[in-house]
PDB file of N, CA and C in Angstrom:
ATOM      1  N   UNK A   1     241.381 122.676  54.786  1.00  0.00           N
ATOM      2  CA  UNK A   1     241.493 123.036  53.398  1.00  0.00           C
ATOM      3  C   UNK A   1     241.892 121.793  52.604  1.00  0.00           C
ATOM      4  N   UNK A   2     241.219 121.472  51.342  1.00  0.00           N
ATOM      5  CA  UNK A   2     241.426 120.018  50.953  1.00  0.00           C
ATOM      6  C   UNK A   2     242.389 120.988  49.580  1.00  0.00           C
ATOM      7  N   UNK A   3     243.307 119.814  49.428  1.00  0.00           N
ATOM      8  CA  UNK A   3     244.335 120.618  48.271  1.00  0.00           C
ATOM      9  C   UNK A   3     244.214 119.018  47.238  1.00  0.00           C
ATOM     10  N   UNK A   4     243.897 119.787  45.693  1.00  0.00           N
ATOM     11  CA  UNK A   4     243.750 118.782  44.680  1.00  0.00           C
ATOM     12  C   UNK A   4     244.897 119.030  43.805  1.00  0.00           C
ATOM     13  N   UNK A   5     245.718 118.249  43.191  1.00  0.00           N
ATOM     14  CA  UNK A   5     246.216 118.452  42.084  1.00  0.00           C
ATOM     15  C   UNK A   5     245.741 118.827  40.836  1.00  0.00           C
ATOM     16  N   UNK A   6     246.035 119.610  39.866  1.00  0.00           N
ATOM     17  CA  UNK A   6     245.107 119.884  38.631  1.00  0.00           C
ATOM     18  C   UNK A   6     246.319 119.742  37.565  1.00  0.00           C
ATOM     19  N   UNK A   7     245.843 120.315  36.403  1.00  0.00           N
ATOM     20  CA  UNK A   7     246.378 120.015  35.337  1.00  0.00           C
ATOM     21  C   UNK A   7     245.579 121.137  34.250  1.00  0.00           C
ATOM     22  N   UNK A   8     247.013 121.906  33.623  1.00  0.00           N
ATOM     23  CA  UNK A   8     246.582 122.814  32.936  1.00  0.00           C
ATOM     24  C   UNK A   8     245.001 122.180  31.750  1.00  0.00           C
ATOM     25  N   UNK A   9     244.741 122.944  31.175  1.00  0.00           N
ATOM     26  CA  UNK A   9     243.638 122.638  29.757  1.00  0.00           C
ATOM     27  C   UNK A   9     244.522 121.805  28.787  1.00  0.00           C
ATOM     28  N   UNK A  10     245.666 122.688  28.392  1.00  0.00           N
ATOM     29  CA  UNK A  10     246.508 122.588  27.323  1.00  0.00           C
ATOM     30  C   UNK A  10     247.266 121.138  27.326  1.00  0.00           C
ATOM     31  N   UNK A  11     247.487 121.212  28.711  1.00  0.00           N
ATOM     32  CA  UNK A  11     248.825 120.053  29.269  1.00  0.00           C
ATOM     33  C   UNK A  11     248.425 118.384  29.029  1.00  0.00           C
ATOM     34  N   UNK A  12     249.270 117.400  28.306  1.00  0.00           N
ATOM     35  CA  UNK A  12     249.016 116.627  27.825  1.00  0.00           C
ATOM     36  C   UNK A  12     248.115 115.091  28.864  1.00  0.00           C
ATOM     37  N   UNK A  13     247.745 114.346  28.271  1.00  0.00           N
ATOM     38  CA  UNK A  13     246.949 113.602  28.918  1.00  0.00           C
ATOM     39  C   UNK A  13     247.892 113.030  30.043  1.00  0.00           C
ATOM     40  N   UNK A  14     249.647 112.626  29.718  1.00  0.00           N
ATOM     41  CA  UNK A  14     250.199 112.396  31.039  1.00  0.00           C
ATOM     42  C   UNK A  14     250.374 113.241  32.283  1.00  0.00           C
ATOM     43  N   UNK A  15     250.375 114.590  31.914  1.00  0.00           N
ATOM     44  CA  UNK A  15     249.916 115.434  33.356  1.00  0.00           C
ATOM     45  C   UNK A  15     248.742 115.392  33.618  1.00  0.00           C
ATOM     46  N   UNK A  16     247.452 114.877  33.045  1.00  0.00           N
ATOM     47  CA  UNK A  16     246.086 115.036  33.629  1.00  0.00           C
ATOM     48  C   UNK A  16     246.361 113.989  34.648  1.00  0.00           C
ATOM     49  N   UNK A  17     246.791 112.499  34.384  1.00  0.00           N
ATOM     50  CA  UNK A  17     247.274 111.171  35.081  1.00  0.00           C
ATOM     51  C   UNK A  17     247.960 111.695  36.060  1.00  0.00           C
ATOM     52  N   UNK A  18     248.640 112.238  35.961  1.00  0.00           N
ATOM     53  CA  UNK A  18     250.305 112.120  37.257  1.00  0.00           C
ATOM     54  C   UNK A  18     249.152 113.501  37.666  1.00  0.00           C
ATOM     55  N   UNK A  19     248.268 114.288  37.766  1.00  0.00           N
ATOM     56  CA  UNK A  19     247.799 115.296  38.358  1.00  0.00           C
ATOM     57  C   UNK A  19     246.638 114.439  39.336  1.00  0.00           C
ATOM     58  N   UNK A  20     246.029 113.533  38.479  1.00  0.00           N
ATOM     59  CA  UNK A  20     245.067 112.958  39.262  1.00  0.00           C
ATOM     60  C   UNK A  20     245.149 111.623  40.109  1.00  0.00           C
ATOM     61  N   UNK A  21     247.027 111.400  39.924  1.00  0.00           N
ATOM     62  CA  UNK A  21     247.503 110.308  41.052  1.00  0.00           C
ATOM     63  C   UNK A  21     247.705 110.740  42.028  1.00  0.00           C
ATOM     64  N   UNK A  22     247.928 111.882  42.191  1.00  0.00           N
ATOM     65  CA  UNK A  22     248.827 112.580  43.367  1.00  0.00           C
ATOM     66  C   UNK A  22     247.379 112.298  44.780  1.00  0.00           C
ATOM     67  N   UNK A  23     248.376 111.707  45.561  1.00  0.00           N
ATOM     68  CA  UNK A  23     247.433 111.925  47.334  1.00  0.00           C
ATOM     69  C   UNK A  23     247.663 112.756  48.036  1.00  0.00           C
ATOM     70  N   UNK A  24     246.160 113.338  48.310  1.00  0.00           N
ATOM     71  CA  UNK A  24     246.728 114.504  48.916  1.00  0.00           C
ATOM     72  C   UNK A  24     247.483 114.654  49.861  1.00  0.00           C
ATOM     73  N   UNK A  25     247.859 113.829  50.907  1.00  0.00           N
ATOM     74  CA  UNK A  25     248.513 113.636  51.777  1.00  0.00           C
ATOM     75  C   UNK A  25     250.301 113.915  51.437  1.00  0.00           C
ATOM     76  N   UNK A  26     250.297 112.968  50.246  1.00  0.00           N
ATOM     77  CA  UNK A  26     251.588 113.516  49.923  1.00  0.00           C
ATOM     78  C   UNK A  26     251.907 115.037  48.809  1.00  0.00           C
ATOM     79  N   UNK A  27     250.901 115.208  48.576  1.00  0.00           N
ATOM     80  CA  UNK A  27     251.138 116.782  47.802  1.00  0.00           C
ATOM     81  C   UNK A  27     251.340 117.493  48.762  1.00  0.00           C
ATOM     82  N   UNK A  28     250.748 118.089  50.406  1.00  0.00           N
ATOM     83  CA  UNK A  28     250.276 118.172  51.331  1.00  0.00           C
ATOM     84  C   UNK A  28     252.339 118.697  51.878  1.00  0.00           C
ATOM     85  N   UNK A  29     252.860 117.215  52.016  1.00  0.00           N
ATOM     86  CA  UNK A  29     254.237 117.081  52.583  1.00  0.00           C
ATOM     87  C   UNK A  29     255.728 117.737  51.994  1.00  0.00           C
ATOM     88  N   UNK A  30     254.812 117.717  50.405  1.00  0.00           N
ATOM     89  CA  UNK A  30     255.995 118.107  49.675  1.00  0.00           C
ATOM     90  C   UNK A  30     255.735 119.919  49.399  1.00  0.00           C
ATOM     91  N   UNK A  31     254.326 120.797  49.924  1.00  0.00           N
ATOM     92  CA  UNK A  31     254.157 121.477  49.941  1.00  0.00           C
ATOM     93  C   UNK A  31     254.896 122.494  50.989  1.00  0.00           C
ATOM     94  N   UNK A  32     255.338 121.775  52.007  1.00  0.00           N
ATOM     95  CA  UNK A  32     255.216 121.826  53.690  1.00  0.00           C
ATOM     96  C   UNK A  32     257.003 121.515  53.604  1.00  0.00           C
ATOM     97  N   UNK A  33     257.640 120.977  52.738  1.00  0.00           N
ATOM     98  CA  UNK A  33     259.131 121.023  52.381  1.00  0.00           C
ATOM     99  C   UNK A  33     259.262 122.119  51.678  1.00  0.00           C
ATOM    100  N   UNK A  34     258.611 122.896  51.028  1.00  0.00           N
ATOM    101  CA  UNK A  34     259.028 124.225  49.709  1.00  0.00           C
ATOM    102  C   UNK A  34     258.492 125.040  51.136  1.00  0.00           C
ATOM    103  N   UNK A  35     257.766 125.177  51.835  1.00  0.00           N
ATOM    104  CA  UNK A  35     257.412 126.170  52.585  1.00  0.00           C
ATOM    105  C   UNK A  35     257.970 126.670  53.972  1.00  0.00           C
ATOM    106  N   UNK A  36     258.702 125.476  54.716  1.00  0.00           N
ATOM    107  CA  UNK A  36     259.661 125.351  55.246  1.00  0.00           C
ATOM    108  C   UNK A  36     260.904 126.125  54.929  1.00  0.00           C
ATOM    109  N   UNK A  37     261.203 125.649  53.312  1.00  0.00           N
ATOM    110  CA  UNK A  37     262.705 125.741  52.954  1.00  0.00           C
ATOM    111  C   UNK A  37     262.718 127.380  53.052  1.00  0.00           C
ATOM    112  N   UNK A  38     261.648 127.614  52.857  1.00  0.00           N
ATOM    113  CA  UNK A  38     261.361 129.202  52.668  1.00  0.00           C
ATOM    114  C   UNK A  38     261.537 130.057  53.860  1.00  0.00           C
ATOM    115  N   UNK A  39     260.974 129.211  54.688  1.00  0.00           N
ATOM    116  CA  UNK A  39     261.166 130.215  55.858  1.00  0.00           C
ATOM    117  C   UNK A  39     262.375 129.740  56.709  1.00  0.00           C
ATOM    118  N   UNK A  40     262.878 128.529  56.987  1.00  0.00           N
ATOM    119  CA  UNK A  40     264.458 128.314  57.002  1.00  0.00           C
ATOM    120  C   UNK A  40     265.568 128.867  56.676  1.00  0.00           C
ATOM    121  N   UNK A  41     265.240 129.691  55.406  1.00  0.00           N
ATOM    122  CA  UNK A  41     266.303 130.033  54.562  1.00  0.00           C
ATOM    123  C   UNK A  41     266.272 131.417  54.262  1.00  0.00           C
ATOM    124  N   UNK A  42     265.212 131.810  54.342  1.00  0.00           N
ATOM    125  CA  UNK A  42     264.634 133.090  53.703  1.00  0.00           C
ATOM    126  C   UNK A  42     264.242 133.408  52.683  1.00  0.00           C
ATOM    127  N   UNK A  43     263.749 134.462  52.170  1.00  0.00           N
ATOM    128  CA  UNK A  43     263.160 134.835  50.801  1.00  0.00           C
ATOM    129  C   UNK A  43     264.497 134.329  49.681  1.00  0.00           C
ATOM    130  N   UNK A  44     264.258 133.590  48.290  1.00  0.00           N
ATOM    131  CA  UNK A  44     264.954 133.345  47.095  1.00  0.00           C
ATOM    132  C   UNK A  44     264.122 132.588  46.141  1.00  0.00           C
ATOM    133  N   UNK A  45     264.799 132.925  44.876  1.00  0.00           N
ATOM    134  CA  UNK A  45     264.094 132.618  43.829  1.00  0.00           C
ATOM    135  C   UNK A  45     264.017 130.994  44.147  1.00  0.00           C
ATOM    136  N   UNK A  46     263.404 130.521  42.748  1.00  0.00           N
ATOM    137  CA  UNK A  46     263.350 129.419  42.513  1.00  0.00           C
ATOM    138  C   UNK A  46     264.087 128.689  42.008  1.00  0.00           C
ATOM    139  N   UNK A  47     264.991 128.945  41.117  1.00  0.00           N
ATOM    140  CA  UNK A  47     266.302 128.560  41.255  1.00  0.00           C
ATOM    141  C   UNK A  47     266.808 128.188  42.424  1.00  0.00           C
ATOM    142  N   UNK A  48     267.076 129.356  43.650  1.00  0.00           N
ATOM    143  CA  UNK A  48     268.045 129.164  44.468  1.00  0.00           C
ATOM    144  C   UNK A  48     266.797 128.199  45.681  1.00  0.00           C
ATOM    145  N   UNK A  49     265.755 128.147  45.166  1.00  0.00           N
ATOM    146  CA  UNK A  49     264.686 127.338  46.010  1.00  0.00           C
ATOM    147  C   UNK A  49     265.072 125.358  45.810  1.00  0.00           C
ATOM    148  N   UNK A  50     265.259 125.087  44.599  1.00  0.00           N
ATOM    149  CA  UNK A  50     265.266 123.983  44.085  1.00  0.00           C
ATOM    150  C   UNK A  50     266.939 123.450  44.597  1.00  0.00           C
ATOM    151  N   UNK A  51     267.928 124.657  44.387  1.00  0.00           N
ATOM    152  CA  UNK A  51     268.835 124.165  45.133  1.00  0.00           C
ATOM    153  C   UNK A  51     269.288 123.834  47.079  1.00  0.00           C
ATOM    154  N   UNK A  52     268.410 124.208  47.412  1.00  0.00           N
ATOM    155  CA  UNK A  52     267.686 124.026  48.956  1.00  0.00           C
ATOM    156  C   UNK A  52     267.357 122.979  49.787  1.00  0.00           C
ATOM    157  N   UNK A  53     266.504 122.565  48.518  1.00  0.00           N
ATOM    158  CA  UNK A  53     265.534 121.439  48.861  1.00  0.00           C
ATOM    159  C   UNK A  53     266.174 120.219  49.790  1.00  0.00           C
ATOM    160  N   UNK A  54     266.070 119.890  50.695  1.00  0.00           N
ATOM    161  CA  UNK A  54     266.289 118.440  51.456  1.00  0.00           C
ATOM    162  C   UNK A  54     266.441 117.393  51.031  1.00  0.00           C
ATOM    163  N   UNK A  55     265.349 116.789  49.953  1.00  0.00           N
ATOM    164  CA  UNK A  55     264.979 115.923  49.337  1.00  0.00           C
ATOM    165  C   UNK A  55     264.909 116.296  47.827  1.00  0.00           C
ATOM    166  N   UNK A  56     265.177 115.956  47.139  1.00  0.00           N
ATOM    167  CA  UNK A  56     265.261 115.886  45.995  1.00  0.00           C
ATOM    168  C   UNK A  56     264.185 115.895  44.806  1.00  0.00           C
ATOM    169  N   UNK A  57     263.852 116.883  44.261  1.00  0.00           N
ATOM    170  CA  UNK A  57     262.520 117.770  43.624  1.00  0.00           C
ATOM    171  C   UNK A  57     262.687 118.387  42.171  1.00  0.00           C
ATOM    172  N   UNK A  58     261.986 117.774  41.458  1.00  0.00           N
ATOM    173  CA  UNK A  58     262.343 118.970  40.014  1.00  0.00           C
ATOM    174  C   UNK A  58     261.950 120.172  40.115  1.00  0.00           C
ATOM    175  N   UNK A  59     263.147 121.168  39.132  1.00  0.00           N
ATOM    176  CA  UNK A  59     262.657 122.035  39.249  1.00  0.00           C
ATOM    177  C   UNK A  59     261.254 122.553  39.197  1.00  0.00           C
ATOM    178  N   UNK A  60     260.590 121.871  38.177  1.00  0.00           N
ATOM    179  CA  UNK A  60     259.133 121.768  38.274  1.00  0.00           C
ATOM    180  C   UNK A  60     258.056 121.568  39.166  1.00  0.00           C
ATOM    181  N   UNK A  61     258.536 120.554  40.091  1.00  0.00           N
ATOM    182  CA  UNK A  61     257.699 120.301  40.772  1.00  0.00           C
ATOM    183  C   UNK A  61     257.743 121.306  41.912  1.00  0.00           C
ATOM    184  N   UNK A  62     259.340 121.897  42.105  1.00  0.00           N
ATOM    185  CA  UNK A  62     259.160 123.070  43.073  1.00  0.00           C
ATOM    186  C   UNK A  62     258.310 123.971  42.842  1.00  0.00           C
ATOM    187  N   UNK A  63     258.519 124.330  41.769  1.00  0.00           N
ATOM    188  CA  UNK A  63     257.949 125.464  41.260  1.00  0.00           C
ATOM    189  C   UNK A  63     256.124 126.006  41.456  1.00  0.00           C
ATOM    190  N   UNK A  64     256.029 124.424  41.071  1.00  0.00           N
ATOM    191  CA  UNK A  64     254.296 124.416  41.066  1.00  0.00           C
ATOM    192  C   UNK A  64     253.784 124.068  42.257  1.00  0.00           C
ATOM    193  N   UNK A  65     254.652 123.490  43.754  1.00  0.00           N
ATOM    194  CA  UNK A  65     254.595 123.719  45.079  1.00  0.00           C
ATOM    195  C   UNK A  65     254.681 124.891  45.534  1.00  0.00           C
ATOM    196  N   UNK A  66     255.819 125.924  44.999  1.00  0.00           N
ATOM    197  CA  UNK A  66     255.534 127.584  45.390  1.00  0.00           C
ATOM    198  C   UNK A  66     254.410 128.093  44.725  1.00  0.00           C
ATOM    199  N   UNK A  67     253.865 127.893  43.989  1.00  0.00           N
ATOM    200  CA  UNK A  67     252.844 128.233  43.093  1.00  0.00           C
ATOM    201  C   UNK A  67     251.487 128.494  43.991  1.00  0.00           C
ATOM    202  N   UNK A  68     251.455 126.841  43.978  1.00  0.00           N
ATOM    203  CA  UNK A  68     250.000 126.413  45.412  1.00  0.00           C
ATOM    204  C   UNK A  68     250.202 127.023  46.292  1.00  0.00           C
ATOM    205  N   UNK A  69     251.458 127.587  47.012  1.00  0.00           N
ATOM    206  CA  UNK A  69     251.590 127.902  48.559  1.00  0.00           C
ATOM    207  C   UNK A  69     251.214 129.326  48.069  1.00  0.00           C
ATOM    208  N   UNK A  70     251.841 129.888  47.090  1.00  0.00           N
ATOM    209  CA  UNK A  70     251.561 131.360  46.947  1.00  0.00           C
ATOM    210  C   UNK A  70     249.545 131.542  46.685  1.00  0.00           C
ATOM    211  N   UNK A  71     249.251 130.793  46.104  1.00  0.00           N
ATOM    212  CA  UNK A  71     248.047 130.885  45.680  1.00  0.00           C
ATOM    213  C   UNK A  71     246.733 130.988  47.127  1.00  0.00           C
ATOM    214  N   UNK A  72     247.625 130.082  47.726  1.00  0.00           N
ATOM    215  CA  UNK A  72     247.045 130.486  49.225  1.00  0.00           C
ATOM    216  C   UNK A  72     247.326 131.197  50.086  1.00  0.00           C
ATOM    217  N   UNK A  73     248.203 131.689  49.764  1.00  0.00           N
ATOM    218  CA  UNK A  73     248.824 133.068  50.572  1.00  0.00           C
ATOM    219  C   UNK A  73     249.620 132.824  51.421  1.00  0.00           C
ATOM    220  N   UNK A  74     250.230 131.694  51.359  1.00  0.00           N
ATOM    221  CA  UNK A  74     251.519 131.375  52.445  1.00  0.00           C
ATOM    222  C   UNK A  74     253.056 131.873  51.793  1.00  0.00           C
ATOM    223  N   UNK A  75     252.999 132.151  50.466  1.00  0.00           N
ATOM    224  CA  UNK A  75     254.481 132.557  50.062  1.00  0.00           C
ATOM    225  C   UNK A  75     253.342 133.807  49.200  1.00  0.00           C
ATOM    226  N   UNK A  76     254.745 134.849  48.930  1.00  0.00           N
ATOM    227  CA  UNK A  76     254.793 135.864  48.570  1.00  0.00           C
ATOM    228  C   UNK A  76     255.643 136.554  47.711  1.00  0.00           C
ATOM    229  N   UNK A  77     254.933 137.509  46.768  1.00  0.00           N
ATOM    230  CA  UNK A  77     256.252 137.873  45.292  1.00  0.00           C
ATOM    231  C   UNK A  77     257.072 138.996  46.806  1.00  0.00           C
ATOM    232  N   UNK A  78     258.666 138.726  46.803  1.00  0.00           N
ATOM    233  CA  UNK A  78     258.793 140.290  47.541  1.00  0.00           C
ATOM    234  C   UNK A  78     258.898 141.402  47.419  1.00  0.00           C
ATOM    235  N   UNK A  79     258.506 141.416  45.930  1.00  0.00           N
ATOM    236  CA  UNK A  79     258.635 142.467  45.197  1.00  0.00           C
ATOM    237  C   UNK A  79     260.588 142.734  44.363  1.00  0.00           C
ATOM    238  N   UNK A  80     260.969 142.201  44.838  1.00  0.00           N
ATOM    239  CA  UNK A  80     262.843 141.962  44.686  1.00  0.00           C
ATOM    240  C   UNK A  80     262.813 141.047  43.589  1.00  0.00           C
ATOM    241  N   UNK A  81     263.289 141.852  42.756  1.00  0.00           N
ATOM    242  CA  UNK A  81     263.911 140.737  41.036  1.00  0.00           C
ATOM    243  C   UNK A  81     265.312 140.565  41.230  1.00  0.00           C
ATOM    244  N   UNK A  82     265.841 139.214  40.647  1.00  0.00           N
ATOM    245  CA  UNK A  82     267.497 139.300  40.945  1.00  0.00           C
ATOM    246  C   UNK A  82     267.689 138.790  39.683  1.00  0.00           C
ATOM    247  N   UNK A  83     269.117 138.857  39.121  1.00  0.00           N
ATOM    248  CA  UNK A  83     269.416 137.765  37.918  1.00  0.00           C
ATOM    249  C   UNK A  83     270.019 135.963  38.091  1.00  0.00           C
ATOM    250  N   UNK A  84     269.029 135.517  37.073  1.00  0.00           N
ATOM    251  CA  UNK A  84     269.263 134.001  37.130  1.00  0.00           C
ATOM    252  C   UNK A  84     270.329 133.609  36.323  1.00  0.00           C
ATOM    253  N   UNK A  85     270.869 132.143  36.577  1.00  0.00           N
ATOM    254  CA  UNK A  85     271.853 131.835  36.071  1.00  0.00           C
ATOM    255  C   UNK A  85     271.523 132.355  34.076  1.00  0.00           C
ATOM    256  N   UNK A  86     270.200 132.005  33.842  1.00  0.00           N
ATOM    257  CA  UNK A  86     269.766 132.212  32.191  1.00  0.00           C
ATOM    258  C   UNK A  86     270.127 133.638  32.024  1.00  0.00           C
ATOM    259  N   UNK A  87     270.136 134.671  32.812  1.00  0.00           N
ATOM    260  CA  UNK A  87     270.519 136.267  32.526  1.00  0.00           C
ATOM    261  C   UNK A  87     269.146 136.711  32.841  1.00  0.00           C
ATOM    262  N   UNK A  88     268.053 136.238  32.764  1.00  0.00           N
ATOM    263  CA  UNK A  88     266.787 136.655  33.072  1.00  0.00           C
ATOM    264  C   UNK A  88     266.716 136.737  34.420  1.00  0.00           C
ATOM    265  N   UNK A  89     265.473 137.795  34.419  1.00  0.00           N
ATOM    266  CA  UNK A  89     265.292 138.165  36.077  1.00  0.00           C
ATOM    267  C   UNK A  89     264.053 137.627  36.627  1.00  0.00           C
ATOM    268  N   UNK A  90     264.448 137.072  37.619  1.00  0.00           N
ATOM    269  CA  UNK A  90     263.776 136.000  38.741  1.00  0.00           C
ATOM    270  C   UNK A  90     263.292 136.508  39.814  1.00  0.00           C
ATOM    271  N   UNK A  91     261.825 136.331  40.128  1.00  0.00           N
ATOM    272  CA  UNK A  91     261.018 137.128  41.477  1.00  0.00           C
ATOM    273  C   UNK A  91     261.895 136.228  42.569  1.00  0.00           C
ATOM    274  N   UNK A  92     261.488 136.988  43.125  1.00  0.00           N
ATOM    275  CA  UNK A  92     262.555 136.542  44.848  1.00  0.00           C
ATOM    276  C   UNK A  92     261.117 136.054  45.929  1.00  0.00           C
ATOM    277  N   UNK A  93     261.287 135.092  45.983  1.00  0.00           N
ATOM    278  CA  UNK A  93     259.569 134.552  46.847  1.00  0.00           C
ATOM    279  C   UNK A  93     259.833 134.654  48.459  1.00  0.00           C
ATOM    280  N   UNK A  94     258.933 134.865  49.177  1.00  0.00           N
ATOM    281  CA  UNK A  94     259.002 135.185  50.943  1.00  0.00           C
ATOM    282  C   UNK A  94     258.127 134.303  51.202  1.00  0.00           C
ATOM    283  N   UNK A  95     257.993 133.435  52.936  1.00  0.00           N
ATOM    284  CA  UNK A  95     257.356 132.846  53.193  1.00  0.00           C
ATOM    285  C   UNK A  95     256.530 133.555  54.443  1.00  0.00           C
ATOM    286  N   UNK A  96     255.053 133.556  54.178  1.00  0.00           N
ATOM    287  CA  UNK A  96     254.403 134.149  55.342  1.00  0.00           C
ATOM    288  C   UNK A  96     254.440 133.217  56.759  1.00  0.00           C
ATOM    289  N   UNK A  97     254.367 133.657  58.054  1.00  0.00           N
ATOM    290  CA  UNK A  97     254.637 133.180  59.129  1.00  0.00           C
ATOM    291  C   UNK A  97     253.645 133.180  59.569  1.00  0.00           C
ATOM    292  N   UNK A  98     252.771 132.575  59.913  1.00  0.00           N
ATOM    293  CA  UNK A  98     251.285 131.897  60.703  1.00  0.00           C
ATOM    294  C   UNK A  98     250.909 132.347  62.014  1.00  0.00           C
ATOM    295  N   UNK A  99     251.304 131.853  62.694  1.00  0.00           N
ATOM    296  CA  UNK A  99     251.555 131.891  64.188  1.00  0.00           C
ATOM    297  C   UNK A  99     252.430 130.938  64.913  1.00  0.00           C
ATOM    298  N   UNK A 100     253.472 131.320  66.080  1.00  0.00           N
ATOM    299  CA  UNK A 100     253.592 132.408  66.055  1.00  0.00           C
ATOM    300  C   UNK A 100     254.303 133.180  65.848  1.00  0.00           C
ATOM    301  N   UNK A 101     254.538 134.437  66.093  1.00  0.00           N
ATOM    302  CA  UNK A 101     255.420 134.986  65.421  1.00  0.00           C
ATOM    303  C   UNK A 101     256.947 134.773  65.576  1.00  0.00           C
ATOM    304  N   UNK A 102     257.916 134.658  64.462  1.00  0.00           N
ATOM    305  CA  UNK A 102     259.613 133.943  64.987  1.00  0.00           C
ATOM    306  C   UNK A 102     259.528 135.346  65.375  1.00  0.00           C
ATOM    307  N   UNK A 103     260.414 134.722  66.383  1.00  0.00           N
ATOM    308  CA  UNK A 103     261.465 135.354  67.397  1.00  0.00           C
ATOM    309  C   UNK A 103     262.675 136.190  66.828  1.00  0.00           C
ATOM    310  N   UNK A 104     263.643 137.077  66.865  1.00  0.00           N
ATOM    311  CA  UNK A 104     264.508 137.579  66.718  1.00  0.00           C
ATOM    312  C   UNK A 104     265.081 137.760  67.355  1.00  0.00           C
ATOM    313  N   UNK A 105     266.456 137.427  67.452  1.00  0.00           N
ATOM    314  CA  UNK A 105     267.426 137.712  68.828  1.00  0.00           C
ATOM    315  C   UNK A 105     268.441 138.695  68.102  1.00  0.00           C
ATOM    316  N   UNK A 106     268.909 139.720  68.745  1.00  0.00           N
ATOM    317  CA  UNK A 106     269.846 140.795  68.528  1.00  0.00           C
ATOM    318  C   UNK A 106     271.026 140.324  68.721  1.00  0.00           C
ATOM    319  N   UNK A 107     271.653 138.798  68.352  1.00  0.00           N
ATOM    320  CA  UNK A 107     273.073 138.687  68.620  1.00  0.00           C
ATOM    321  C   UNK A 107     273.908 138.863  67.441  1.00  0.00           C
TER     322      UNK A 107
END
């Protein structure tokens, strides 16, 4: 699967640039850190996603990494709204598991 960066219609000529610098290789890594954190950690908003992170990520850029992963079907709304620090309510995101399946131990 080849993954491109894009850039809204609206969004100014410096996101068309910083959309069409990106290698895929490294969009790829930083995709594969939000998707990780997800299943490391478990289902949480994006808020509590950005505070997670390993490496150091705007909120933005998390955001539009859960975005791509969801768009391909590797993360998921869980249907669970919670409240954000703003008072507004925030989808709670899940990460789908590939193969194979984690393990669960009853301790």
């Amino acid at each position: 699967m080849t993954i491109r960066a894009v850039a809204r219609r609206g969004d100014p000529a410096t996101s068309w640039a910083a959309a069409e610098s990106l290698d895929p290789e490294t969009l790829r890594a930083t995709q594969l850190l939000v998707w990780h954190t997800l299943q490391d950690h478990g289902p949480m908003t994006d808020e509590e996603l950005v505070g997670r992170l390993v490496f150091d990520m705007s909120s933005s850029g998390a955001r539009t990494r859960r975005r791509e992963l969801a768009d391909m079907g590797l993360v998921f709304d869980t249907g669970e709204r919670v409240v954000l620090r703003s008072g507004r309510r925030g989808i709670v995101w899940g990460a789908r598991w590939l193969s194979p399946t984690p393990i669960t131990f009853g301790w």
